[in-house]
PDB file of N, CA and C in Angstrom:
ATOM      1  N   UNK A   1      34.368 175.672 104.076  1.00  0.00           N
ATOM      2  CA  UNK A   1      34.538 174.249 104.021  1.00  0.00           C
ATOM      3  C   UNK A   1      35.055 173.795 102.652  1.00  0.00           C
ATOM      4  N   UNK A   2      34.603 174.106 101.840  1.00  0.00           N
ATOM      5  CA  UNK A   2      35.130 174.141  99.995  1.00  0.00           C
ATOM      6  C   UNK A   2      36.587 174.019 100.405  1.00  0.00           C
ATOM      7  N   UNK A   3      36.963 175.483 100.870  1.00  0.00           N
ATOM      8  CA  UNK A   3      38.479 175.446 100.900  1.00  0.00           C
ATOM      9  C   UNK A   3      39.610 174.695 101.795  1.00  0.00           C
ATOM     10  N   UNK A   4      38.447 173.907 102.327  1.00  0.00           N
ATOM     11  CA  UNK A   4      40.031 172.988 102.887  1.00  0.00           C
ATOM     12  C   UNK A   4      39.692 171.417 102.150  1.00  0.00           C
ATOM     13  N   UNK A   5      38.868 171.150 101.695  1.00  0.00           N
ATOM     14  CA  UNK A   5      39.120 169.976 100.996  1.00  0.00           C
ATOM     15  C   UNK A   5      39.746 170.911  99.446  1.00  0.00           C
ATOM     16  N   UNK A   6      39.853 171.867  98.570  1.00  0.00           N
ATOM     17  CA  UNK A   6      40.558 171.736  97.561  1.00  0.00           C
ATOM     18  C   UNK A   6      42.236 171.693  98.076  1.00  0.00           C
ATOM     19  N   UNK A   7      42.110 172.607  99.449  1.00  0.00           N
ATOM     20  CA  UNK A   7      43.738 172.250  99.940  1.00  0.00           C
ATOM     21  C   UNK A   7      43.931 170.799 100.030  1.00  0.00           C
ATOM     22  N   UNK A   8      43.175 170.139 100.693  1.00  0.00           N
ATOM     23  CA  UNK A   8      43.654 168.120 101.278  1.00  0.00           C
ATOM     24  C   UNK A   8      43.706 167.856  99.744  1.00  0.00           C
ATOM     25  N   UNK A   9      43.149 168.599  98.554  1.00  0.00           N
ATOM     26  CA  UNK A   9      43.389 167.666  97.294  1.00  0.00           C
ATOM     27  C   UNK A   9      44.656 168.163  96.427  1.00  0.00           C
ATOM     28  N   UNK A  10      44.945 169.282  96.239  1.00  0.00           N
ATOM     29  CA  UNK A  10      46.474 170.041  95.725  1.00  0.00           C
ATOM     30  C   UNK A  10      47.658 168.880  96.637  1.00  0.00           C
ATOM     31  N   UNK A  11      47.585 169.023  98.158  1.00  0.00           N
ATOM     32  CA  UNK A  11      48.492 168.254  98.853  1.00  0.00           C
ATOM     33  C   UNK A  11      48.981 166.921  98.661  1.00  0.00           C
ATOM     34  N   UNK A  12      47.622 166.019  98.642  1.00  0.00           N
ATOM     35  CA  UNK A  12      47.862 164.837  97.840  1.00  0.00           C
ATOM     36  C   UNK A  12      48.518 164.473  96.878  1.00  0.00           C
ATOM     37  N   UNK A  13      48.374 165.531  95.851  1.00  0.00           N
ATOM     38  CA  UNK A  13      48.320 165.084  94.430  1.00  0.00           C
ATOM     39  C   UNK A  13      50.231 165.549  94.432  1.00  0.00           C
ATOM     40  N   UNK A  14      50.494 166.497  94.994  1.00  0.00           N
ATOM     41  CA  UNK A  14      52.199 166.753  95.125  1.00  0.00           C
ATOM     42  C   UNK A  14      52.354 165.877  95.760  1.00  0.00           C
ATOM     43  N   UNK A  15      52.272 165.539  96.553  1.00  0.00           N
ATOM     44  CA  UNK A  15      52.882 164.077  97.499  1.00  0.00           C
ATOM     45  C   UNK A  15      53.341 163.121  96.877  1.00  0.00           C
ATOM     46  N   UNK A  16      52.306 162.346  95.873  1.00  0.00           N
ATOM     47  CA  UNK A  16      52.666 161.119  95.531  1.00  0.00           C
ATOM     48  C   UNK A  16      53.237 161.559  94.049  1.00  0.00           C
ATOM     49  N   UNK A  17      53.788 162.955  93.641  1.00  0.00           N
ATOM     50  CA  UNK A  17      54.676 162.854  92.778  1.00  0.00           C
ATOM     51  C   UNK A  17      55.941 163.526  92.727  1.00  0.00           C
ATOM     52  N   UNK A  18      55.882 163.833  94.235  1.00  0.00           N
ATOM     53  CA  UNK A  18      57.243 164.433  95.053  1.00  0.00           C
ATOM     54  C   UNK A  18      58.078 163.264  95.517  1.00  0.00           C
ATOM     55  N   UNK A  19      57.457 161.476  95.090  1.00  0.00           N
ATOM     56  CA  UNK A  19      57.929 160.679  95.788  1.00  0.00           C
ATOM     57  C   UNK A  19      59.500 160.304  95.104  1.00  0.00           C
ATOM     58  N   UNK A  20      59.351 159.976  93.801  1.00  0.00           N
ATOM     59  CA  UNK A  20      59.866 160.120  93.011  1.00  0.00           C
ATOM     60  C   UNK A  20      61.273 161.323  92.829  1.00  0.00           C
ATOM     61  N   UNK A  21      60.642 162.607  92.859  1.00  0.00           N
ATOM     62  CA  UNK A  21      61.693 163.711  93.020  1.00  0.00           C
ATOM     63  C   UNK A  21      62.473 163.761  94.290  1.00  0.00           C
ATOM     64  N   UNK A  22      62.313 163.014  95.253  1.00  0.00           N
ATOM     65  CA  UNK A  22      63.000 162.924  96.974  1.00  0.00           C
ATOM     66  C   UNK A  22      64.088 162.142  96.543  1.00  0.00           C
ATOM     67  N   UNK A  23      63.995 161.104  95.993  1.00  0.00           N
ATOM     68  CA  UNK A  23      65.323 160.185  95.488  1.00  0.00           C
ATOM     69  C   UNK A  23      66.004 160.459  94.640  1.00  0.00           C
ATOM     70  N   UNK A  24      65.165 161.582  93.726  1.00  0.00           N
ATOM     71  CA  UNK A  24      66.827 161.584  92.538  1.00  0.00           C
ATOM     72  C   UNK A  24      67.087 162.602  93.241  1.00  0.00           C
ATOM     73  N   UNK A  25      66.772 163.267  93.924  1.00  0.00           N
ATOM     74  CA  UNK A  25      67.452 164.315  94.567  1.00  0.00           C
ATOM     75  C   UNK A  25      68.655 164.085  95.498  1.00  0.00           C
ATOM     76  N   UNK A  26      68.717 162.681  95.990  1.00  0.00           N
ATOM     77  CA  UNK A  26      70.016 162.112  96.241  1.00  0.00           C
ATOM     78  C   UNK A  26      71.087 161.864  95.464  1.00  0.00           C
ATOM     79  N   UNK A  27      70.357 161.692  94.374  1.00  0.00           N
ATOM     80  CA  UNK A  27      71.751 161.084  93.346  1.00  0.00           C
ATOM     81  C   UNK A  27      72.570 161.671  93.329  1.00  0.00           C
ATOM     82  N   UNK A  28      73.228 163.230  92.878  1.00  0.00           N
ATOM     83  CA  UNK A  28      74.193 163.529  93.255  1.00  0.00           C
ATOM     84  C   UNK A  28      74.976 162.956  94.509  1.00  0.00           C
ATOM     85  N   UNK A  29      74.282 163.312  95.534  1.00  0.00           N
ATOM     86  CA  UNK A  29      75.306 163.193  96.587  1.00  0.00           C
ATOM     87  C   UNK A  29      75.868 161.528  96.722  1.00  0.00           C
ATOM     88  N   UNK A  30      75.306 161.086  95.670  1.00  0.00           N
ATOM     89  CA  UNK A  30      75.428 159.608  96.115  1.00  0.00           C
ATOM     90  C   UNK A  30      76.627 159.168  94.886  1.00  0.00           C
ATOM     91  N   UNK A  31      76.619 159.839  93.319  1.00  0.00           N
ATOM     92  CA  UNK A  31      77.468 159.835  92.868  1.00  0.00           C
ATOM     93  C   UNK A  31      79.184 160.213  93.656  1.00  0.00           C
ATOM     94  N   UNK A  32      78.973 161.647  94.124  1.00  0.00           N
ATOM     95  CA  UNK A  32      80.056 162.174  94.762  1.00  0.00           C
ATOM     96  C   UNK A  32      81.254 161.592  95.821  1.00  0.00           C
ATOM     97  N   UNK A  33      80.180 160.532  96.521  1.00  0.00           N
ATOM     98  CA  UNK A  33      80.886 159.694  97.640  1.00  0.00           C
ATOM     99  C   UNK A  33      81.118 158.881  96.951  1.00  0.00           C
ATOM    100  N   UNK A  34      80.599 158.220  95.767  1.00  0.00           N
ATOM    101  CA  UNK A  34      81.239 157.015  94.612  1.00  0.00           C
ATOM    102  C   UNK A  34      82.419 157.759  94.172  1.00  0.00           C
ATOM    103  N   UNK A  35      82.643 158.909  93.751  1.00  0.00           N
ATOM    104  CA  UNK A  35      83.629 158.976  93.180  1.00  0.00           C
ATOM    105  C   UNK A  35      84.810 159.415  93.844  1.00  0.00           C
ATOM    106  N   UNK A  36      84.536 159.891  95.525  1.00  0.00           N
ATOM    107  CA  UNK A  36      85.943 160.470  96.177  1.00  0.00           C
ATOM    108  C   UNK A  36      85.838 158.646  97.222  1.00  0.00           C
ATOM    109  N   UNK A  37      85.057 157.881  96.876  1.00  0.00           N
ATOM    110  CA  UNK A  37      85.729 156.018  97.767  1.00  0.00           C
ATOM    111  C   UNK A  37      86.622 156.075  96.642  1.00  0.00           C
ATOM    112  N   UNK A  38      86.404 155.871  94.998  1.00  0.00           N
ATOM    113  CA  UNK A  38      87.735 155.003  94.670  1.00  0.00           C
ATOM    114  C   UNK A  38      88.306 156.496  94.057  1.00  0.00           C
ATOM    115  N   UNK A  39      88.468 157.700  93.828  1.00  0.00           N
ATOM    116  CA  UNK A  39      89.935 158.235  94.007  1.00  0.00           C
ATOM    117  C   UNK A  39      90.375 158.695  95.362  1.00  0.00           C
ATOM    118  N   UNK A  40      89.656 158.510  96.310  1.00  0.00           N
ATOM    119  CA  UNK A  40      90.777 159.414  97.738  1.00  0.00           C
ATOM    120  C   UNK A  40      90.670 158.314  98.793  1.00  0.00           C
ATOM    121  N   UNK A  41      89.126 157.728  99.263  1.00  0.00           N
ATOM    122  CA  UNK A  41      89.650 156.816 100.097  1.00  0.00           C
ATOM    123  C   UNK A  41      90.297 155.364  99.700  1.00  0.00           C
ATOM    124  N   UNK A  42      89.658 154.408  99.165  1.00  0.00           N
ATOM    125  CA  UNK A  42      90.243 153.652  98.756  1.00  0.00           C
ATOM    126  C   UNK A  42      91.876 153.365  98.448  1.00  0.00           C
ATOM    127  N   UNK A  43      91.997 154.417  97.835  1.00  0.00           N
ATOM    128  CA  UNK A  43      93.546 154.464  97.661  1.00  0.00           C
ATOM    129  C   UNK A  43      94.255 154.853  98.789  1.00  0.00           C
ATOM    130  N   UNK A  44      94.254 155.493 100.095  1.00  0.00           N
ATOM    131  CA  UNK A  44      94.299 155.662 100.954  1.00  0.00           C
ATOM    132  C   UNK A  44      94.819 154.479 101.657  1.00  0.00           C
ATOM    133  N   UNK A  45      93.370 153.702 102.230  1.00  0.00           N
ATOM    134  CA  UNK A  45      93.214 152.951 102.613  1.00  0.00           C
ATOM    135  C   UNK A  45      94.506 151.675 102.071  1.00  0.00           C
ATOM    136  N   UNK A  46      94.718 151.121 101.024  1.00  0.00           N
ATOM    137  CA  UNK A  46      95.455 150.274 100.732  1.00  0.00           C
ATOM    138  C   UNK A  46      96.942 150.936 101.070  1.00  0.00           C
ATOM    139  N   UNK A  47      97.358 152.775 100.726  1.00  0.00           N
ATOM    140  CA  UNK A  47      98.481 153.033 101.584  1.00  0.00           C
ATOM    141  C   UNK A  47      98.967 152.235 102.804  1.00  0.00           C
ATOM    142  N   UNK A  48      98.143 152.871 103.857  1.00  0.00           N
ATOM    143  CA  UNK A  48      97.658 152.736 104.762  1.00  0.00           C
ATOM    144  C   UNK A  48      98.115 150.797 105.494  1.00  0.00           C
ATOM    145  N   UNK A  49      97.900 149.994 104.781  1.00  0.00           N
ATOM    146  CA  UNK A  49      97.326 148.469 104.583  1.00  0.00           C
ATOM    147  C   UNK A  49      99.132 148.509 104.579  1.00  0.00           C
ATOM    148  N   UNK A  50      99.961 148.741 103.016  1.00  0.00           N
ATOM    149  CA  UNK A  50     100.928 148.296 102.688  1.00  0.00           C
ATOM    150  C   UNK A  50     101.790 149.022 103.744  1.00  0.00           C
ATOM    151  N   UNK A  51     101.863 150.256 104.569  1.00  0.00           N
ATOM    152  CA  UNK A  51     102.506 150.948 105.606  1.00  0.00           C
ATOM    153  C   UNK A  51     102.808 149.708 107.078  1.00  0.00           C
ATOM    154  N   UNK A  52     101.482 149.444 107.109  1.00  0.00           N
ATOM    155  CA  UNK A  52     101.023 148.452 108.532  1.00  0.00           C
ATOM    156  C   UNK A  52     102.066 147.121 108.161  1.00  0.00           C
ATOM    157  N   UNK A  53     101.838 146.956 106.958  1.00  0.00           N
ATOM    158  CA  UNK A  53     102.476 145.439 106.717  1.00  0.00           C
ATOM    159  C   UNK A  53     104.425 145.805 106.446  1.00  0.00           C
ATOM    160  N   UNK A  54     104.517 146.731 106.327  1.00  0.00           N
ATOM    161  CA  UNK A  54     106.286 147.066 105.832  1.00  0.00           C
ATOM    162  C   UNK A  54     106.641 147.427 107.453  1.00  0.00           C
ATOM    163  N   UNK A  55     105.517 147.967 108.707  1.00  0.00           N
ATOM    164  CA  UNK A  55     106.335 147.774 109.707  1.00  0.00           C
ATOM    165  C   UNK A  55     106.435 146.746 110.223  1.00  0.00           C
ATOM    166  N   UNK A  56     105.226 145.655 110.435  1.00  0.00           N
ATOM    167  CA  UNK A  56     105.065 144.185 110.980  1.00  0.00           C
ATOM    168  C   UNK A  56     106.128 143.728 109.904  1.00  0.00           C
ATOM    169  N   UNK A  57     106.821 143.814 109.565  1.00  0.00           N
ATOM    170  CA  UNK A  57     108.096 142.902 108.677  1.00  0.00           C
ATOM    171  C   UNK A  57     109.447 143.607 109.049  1.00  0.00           C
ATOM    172  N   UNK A  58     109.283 144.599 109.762  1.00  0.00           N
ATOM    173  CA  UNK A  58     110.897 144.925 110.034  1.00  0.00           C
ATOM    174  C   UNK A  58     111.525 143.968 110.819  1.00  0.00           C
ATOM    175  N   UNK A  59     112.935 143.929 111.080  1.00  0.00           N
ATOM    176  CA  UNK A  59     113.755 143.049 111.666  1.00  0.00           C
ATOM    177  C   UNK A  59     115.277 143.748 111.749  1.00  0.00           C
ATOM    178  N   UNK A  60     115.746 142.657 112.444  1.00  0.00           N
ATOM    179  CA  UNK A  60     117.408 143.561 112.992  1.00  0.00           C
ATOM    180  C   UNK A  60     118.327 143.427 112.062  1.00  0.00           C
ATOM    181  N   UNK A  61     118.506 144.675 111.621  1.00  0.00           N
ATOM    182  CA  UNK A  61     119.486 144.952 110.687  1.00  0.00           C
ATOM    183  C   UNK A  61     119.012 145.694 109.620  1.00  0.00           C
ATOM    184  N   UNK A  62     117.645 145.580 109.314  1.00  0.00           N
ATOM    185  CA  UNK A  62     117.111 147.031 107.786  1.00  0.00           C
ATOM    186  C   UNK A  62     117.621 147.924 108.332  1.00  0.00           C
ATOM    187  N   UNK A  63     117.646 148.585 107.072  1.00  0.00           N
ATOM    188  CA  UNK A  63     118.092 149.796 106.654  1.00  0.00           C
ATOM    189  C   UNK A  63     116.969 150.703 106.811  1.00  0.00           C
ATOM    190  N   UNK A  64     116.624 151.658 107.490  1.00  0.00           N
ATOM    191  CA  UNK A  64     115.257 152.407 107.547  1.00  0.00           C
ATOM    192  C   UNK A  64     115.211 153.838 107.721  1.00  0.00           C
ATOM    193  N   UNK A  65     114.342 154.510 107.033  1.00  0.00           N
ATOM    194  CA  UNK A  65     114.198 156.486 107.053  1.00  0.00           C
ATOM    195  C   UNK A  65     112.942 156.139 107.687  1.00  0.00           C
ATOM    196  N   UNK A  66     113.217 157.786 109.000  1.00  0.00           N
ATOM    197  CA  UNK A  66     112.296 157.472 109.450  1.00  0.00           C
ATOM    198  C   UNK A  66     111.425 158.856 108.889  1.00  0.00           C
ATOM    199  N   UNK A  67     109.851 159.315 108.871  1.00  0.00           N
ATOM    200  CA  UNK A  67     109.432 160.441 109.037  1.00  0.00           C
ATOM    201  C   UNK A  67     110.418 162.153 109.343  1.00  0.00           C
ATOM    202  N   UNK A  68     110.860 161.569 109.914  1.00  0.00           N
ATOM    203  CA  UNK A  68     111.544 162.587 110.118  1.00  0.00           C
ATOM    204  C   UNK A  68     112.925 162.732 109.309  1.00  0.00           C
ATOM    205  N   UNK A  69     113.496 162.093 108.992  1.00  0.00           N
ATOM    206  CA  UNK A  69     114.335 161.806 107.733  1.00  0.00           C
ATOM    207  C   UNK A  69     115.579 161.152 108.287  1.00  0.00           C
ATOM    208  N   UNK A  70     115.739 160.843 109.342  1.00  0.00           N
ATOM    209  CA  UNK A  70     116.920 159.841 109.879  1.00  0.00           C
ATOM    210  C   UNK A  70     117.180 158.821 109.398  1.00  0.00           C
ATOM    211  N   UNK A  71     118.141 158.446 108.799  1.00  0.00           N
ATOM    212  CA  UNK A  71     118.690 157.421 108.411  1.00  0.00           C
ATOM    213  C   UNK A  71     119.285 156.126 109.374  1.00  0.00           C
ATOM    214  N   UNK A  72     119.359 154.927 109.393  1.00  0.00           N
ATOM    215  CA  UNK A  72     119.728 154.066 110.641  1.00  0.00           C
ATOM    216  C   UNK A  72     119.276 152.488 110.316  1.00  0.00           C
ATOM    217  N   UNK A  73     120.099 151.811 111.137  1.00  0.00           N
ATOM    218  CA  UNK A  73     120.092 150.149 110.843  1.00  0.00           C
ATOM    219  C   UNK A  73     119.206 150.106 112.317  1.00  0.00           C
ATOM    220  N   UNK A  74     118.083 149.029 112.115  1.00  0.00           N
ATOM    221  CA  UNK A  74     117.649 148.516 113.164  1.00  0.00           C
ATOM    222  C   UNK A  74     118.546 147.146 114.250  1.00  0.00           C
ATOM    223  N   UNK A  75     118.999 147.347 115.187  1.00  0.00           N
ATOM    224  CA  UNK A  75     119.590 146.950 116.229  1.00  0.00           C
ATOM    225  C   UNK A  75     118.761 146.143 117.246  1.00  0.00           C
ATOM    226  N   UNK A  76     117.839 146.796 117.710  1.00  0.00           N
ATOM    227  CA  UNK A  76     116.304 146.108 118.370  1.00  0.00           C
ATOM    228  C   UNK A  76     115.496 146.609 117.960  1.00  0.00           C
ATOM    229  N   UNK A  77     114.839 145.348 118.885  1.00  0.00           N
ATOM    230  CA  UNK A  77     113.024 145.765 118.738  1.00  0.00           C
ATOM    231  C   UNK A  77     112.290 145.290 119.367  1.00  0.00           C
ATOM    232  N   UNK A  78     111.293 145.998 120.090  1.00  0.00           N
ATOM    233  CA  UNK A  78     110.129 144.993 120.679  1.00  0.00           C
ATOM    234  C   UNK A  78     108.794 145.320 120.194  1.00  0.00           C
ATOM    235  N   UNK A  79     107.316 145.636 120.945  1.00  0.00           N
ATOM    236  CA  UNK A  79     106.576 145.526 120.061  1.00  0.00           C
ATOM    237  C   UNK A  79     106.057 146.853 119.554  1.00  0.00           C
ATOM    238  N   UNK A  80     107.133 147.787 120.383  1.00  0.00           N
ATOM    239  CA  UNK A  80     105.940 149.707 120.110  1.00  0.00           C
ATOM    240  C   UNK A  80     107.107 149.938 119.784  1.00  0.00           C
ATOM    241  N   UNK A  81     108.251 149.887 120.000  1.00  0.00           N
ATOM    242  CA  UNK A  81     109.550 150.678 119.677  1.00  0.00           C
ATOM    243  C   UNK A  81     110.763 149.754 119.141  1.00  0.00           C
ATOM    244  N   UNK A  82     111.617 150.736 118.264  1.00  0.00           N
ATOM    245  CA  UNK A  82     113.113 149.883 117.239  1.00  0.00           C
ATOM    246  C   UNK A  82     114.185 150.787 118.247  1.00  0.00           C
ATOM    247  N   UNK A  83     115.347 149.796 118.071  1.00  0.00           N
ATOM    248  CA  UNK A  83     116.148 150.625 118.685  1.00  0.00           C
ATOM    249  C   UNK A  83     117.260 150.929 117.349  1.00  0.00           C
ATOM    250  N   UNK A  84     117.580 152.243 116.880  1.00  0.00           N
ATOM    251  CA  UNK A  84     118.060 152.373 115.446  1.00  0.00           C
ATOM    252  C   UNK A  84     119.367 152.738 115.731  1.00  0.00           C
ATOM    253  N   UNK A  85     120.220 152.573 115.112  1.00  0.00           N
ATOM    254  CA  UNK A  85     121.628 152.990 115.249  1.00  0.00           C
ATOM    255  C   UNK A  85     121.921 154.010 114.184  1.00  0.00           C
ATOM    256  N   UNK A  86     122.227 155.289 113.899  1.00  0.00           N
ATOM    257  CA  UNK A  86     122.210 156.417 112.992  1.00  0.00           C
ATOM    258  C   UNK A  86     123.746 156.822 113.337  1.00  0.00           C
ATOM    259  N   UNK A  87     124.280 156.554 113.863  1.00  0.00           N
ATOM    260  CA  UNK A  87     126.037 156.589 113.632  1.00  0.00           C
ATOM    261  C   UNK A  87     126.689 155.536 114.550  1.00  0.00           C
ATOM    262  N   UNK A  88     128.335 155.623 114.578  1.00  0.00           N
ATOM    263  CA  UNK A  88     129.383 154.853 115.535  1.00  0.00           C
ATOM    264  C   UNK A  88     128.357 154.839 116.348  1.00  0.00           C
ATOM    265  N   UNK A  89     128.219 154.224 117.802  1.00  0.00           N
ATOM    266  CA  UNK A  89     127.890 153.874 118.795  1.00  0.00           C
ATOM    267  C   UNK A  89     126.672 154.808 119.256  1.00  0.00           C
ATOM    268  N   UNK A  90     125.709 155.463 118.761  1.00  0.00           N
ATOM    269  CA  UNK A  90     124.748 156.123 118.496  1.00  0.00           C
ATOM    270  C   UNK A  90     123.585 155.799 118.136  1.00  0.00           C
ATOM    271  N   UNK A  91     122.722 155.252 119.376  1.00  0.00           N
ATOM    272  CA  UNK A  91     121.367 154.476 118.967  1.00  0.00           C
ATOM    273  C   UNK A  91     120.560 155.326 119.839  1.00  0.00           C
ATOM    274  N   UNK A  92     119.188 155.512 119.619  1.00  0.00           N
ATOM    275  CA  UNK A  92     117.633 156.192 119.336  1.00  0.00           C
ATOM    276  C   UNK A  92     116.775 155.205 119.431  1.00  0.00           C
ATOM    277  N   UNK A  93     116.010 155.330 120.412  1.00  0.00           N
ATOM    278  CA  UNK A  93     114.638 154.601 120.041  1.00  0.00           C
ATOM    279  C   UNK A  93     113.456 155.171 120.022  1.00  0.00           C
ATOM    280  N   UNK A  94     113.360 154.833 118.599  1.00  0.00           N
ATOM    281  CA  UNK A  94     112.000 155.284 118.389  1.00  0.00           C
ATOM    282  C   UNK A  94     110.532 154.443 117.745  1.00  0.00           C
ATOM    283  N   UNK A  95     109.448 155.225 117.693  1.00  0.00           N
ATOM    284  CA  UNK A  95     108.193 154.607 117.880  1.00  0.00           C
ATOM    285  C   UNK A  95     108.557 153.770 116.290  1.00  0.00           C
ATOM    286  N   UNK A  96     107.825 152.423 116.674  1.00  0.00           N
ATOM    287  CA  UNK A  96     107.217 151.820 115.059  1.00  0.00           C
ATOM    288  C   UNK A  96     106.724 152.488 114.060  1.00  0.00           C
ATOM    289  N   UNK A  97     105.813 153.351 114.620  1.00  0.00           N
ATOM    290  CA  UNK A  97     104.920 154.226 113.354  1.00  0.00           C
ATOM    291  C   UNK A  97     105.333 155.216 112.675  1.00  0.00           C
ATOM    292  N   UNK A  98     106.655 155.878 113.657  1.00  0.00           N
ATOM    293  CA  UNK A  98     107.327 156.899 112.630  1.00  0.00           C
ATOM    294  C   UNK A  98     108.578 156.392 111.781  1.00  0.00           C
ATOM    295  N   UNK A  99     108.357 155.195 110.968  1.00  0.00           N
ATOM    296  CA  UNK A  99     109.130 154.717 110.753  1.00  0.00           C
ATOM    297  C   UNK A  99     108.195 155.146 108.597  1.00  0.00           C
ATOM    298  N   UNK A 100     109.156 156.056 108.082  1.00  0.00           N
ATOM    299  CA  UNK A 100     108.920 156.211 106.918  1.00  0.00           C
ATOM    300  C   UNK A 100     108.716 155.371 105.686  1.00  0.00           C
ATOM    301  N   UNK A 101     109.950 154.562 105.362  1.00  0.00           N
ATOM    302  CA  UNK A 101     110.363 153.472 104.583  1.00  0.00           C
ATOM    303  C   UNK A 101     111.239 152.533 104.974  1.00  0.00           C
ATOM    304  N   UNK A 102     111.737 151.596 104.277  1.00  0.00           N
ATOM    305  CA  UNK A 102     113.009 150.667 104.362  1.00  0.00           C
ATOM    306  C   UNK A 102     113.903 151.661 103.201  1.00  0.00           C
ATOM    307  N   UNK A 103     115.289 151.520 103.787  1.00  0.00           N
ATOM    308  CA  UNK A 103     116.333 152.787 102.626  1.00  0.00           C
ATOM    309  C   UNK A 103     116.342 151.584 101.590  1.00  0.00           C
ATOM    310  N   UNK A 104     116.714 152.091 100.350  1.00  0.00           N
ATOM    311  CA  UNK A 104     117.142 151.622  99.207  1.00  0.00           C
ATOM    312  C   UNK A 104     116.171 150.331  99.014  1.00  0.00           C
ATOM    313  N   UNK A 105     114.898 150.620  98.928  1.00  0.00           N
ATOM    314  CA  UNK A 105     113.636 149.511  98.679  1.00  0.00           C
ATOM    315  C   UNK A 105     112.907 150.572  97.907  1.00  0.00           C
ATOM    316  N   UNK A 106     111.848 150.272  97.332  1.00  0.00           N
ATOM    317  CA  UNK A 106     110.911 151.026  96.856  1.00  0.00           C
ATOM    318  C   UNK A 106     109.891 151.787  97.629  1.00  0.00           C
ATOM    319  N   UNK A 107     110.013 151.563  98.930  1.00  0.00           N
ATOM    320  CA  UNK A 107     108.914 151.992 100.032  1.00  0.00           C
ATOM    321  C   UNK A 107     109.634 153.549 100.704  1.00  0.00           C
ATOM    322  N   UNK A 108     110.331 153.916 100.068  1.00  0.00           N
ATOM    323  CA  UNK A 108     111.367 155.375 100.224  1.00  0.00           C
ATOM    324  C   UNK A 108     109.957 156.622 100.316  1.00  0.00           C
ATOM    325  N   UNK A 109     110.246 157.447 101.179  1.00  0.00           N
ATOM    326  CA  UNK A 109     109.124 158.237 100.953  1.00  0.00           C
ATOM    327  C   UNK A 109     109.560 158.968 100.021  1.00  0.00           C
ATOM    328  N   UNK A 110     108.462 159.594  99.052  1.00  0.00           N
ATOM    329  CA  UNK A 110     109.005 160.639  97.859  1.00  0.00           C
ATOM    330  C   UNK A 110     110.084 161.770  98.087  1.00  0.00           C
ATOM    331  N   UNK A 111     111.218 162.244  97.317  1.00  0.00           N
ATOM    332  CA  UNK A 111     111.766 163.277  97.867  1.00  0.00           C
ATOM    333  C   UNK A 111     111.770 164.520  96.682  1.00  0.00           C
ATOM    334  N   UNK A 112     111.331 165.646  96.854  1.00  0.00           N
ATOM    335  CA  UNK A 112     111.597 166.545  95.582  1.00  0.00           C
ATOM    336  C   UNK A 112     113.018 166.993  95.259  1.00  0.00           C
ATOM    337  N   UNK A 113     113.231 167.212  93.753  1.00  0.00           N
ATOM    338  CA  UNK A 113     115.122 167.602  93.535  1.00  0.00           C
ATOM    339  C   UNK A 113     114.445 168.963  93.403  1.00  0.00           C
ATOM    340  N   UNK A 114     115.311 169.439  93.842  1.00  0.00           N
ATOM    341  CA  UNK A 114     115.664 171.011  93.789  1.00  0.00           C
ATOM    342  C   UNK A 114     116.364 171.184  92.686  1.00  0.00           C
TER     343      UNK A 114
END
């Protein structure tokens, strides 16, 4: 009998100073997600934001690269698809979303020089 009340008293006494050690034991992980929101998502996210808003602004006649690297004047449009003209009498329609940049704007996707 001795020995299970000195156990109920060891148990106690870690408990209420394990309470303390349970939370900083988060901190890391709680730093880590602070620091990959503002360098990876965050920045992301506003990509993302300025992409949505450069296609809701296209219209007939930009100049546009698409993902895939086609060059072409927009001709139509309705609300999922552009209809692009990429030579003489040579039009494509393709989706809104694979639509890369506007040409000769700053919204150009990066290109490496060789």
């Amino acid at each position: 009998m001795i020995n299970s009340i000195v156990y109920a008293m060891s148990q106690g006494g870690e408990g209420a100073a394990g309470g303390a050690g349970g939370w900083m034991s988060f901190m890391p992980f709680i730093l880590i997600f602070v620091v990959f929101y503002f360098l990876l998502i965050r920045p992301q996210q506003k990509k993302q934001k300025q992409h949505r808003e450069m296609i809701g602004s296209l219209q007939k006649g930009d100049q546009i690269i698409t993902n895939g690297g086609l060059h072409g004047r927009i001709t139509g449009y309705d609300d999922t698809t552009l209809t692009v003209e990429i030579a003489d009498k040579v039009r494509v329609k393709i989706a809104r979303s694979s639509v890369g940049g506007k040409a000769g704007s700053g919204q150009q996707p990066t290109q490496q020089k060789k």
